[in-house]
C-alpha atoms as a PDB file:
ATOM      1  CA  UNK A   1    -108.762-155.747   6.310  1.00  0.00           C
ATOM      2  CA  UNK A   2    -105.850-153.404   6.712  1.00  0.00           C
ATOM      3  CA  UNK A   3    -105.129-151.561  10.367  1.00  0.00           C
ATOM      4  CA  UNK A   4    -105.856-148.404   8.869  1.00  0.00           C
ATOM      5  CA  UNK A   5    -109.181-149.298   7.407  1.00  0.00           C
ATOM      6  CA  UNK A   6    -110.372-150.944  10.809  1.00  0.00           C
ATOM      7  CA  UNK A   7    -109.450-147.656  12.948  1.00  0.00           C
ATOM      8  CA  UNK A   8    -110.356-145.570  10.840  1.00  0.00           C
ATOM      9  CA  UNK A   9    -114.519-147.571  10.449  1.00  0.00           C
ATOM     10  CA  UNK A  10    -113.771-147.610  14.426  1.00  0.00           C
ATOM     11  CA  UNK A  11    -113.633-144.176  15.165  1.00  0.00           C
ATOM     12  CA  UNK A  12    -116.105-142.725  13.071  1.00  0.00           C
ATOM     13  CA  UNK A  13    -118.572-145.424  13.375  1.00  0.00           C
ATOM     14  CA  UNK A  14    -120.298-144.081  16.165  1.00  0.00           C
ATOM     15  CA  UNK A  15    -120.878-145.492  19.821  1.00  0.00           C
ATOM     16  CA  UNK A  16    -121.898-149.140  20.208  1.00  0.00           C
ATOM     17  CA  UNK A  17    -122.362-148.803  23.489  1.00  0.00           C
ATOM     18  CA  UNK A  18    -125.493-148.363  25.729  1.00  0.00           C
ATOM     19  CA  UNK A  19    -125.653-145.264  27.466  1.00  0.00           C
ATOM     20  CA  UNK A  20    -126.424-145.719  31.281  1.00  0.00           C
ATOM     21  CA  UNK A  21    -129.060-146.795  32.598  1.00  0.00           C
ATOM     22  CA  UNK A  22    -130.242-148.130  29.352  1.00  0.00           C
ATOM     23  CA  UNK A  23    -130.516-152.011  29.550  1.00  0.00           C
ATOM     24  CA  UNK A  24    -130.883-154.278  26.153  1.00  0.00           C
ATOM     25  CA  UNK A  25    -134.671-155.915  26.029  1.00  0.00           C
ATOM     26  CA  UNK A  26    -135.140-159.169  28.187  1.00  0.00           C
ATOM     27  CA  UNK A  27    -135.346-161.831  26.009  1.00  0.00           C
ATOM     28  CA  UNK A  28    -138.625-163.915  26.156  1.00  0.00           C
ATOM     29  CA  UNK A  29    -136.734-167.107  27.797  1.00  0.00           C
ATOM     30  CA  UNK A  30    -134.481-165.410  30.052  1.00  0.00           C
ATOM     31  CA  UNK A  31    -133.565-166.604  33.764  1.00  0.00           C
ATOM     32  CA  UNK A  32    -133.527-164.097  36.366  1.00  0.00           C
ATOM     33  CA  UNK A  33    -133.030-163.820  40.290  1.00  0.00           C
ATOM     34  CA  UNK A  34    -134.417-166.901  42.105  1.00  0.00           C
ATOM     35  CA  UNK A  35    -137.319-166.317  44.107  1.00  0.00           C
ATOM     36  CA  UNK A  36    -137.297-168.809  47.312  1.00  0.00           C
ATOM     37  CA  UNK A  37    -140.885-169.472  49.223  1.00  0.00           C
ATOM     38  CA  UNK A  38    -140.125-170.238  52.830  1.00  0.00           C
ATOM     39  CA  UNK A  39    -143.505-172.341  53.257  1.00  0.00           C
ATOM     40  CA  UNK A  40    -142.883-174.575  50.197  1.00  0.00           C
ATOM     41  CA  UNK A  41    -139.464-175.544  51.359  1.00  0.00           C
ATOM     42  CA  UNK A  42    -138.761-179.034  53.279  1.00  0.00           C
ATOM     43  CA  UNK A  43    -135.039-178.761  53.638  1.00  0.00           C
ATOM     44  CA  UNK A  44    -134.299-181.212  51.357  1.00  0.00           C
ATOM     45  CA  UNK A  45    -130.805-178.924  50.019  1.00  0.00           C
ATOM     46  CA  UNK A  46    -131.260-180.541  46.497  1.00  0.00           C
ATOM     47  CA  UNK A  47    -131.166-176.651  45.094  1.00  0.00           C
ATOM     48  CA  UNK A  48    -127.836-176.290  46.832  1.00  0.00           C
ATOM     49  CA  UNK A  49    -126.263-179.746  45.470  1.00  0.00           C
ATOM     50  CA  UNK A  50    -127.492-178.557  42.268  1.00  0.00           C
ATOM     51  CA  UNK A  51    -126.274-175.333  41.701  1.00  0.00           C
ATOM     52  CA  UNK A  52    -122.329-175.046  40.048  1.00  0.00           C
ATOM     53  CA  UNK A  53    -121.878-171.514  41.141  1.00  0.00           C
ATOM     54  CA  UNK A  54    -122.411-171.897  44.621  1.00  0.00           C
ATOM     55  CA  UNK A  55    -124.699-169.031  45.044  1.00  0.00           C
ATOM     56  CA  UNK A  56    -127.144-170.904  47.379  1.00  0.00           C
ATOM     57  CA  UNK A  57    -125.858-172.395  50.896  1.00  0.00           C
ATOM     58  CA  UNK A  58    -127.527-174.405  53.237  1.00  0.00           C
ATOM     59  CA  UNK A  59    -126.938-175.391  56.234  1.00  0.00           C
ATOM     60  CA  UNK A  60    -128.682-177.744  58.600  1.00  0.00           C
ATOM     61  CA  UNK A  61    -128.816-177.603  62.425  1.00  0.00           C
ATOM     62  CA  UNK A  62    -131.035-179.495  65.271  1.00  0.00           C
ATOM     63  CA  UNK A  63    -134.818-179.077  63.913  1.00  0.00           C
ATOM     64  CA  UNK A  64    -133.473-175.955  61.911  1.00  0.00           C
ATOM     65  CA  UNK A  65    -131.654-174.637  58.952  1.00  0.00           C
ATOM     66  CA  UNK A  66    -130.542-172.302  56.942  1.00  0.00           C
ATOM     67  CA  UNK A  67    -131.128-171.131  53.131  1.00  0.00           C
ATOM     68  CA  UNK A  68    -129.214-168.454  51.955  1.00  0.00           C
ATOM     69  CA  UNK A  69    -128.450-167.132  48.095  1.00  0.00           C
ATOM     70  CA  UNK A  70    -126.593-164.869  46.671  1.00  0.00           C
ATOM     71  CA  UNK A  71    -127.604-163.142  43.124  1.00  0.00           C
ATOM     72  CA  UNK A  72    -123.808-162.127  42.832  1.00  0.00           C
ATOM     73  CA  UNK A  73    -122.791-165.307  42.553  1.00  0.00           C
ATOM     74  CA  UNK A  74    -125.732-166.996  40.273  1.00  0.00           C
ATOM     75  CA  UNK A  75    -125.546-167.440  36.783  1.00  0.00           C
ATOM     76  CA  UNK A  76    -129.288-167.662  36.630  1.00  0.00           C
ATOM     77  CA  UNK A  77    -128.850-171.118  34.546  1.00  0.00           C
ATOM     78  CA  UNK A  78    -132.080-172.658  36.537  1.00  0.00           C
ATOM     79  CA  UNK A  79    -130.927-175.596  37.575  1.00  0.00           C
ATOM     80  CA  UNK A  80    -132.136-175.073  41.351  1.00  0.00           C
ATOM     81  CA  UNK A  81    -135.275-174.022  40.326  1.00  0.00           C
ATOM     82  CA  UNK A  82    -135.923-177.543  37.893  1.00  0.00           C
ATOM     83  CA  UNK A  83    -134.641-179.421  40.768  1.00  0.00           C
ATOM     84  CA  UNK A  84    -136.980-178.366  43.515  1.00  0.00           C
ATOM     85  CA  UNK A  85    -139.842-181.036  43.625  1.00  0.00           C
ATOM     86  CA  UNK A  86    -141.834-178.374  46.337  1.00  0.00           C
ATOM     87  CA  UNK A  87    -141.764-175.617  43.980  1.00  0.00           C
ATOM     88  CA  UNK A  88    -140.717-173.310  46.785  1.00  0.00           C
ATOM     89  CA  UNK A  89    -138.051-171.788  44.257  1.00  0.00           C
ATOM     90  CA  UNK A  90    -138.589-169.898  40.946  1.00  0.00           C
ATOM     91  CA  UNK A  91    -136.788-167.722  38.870  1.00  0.00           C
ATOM     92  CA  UNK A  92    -138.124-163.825  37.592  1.00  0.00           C
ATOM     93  CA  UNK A  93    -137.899-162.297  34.013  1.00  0.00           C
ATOM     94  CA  UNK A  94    -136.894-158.992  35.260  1.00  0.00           C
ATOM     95  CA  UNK A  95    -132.611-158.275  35.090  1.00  0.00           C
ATOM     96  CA  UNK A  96    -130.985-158.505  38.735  1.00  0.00           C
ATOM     97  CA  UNK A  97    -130.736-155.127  40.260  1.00  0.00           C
ATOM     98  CA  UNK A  98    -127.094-153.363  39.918  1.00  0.00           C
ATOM     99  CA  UNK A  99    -125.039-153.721  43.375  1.00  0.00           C
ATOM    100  CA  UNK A 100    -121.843-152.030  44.478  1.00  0.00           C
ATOM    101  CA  UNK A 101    -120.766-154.825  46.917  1.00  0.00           C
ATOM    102  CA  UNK A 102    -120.211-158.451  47.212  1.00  0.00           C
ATOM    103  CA  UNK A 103    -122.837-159.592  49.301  1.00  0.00           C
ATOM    104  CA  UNK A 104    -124.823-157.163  48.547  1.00  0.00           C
ATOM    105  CA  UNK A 105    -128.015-158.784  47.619  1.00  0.00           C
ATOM    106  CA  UNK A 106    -127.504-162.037  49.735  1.00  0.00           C
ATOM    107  CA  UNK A 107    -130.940-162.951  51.385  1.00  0.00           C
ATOM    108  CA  UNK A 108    -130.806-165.460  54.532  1.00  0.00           C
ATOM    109  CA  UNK A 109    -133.446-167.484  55.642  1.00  0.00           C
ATOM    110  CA  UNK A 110    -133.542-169.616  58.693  1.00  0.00           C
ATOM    111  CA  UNK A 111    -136.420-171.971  59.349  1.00  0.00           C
ATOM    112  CA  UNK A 112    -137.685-174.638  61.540  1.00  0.00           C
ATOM    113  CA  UNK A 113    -137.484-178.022  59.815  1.00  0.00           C
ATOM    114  CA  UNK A 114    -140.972-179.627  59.078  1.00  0.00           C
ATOM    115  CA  UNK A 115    -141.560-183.401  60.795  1.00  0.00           C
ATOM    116  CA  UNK A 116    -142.075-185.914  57.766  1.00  0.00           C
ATOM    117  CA  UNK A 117    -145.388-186.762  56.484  1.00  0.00           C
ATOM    118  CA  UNK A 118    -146.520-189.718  58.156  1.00  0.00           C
ATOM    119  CA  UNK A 119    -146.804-193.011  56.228  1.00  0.00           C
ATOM    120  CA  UNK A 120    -150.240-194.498  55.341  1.00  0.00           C
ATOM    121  CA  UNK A 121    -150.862-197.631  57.364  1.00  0.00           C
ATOM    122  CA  UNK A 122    -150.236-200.696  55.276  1.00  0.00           C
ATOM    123  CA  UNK A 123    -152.945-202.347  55.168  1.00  0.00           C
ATOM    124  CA  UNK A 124    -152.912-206.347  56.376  1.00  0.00           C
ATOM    125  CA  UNK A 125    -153.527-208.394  53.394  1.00  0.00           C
ATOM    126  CA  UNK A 126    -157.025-210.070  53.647  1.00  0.00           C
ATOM    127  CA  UNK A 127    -157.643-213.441  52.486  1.00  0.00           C
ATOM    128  CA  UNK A 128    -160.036-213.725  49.699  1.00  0.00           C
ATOM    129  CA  UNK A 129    -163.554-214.971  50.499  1.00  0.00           C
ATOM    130  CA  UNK A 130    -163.714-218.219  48.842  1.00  0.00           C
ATOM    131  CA  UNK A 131    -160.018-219.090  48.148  1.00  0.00           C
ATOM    132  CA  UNK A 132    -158.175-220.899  45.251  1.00  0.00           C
ATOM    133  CA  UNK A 133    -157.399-224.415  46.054  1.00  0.00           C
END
C-alpha cells in the first residue's frame, strides 16, 4: 500500500475513536476491581505474594495488620482472587471507575488478627477388644 493511499483511506475514513464517556461492552469473562471482605480474611498475605503488579500490600504488626490495594496499579489478571482459600476477595464485572490521581482509589484496611482455630484433640489410640495374637 502506497503512503498516499493509506492517508488518504485515513482521513476520510471517519473517527475510530469512542467519543467520551462511551466505554466498549464488558466482555462476558472480564476481571474487574477486587472486592476484599474484611470478615473472611485471616491474614494469611497469600493475595499479596501473589499478585505481580504490586497493587495489594500487607503489612503485619502485633495482633494486627494491614490490607491495602490499589486499582491503579492492578491489572485485574485474578490471581489474588484464585489464591485466597477464605474467599474474602473477589473480583467485579463492572470497568474500574476513571481517576485523576495516583492513589486515588487506594482502599486501606486495618484489622485485628484472628487467634488460630484450635486443633481437635487426638484421640489416644484404644486397643482393640479381643486382640490379634
Amino acid at each position: 500500500m502506497s503512503l498516499f493511499a493509506m492517508l488518504w483511506k485515513n482521513l476520510w475514513g471517519g473517527s475510530r475513536t469512542l467519543i467520551y464517556p462511551a466505554r466498549p461492552a464488558v466482555s462476558e469473562h472480564y476481571r474487574g476491581v477486587v472486592l476484599f471482605e474484611p470478615s473472611n480474611c485471616t491474614g494469611c498475605a497469600m493475595c499479596k505474594f501473589r499478585c505481580t503488579s504490586r497493587a495489594i500490600e500487607f503489612t503485619a504488626g502485633k495482633g494486627e495488620y494491614t490490607w491495602s490495594y490499589d486499582p491503579g496499579r492492578c491489572t485485574f489478571c485474578g490471581r489474588c482472587v484464585e489464591g485466597c482459600k477464605t474467599h474474602a476477595l473477589s473480583q467485579e464485572s463492572d470497568c474500574p471507575p476513571i481517576y485523576l490521581s495516583a492513589g486515588e482509589l487506594k482502599k486501606s484496611y486495618t484489622l485485628t488478627r484472628k487467634p488460630p482455630a484450635p486443633r481437635p484433640a487426638a484421640a489416644a489410640l484404644k486397643p482393640k477388644a479381643g486382640g490379634a495374637q
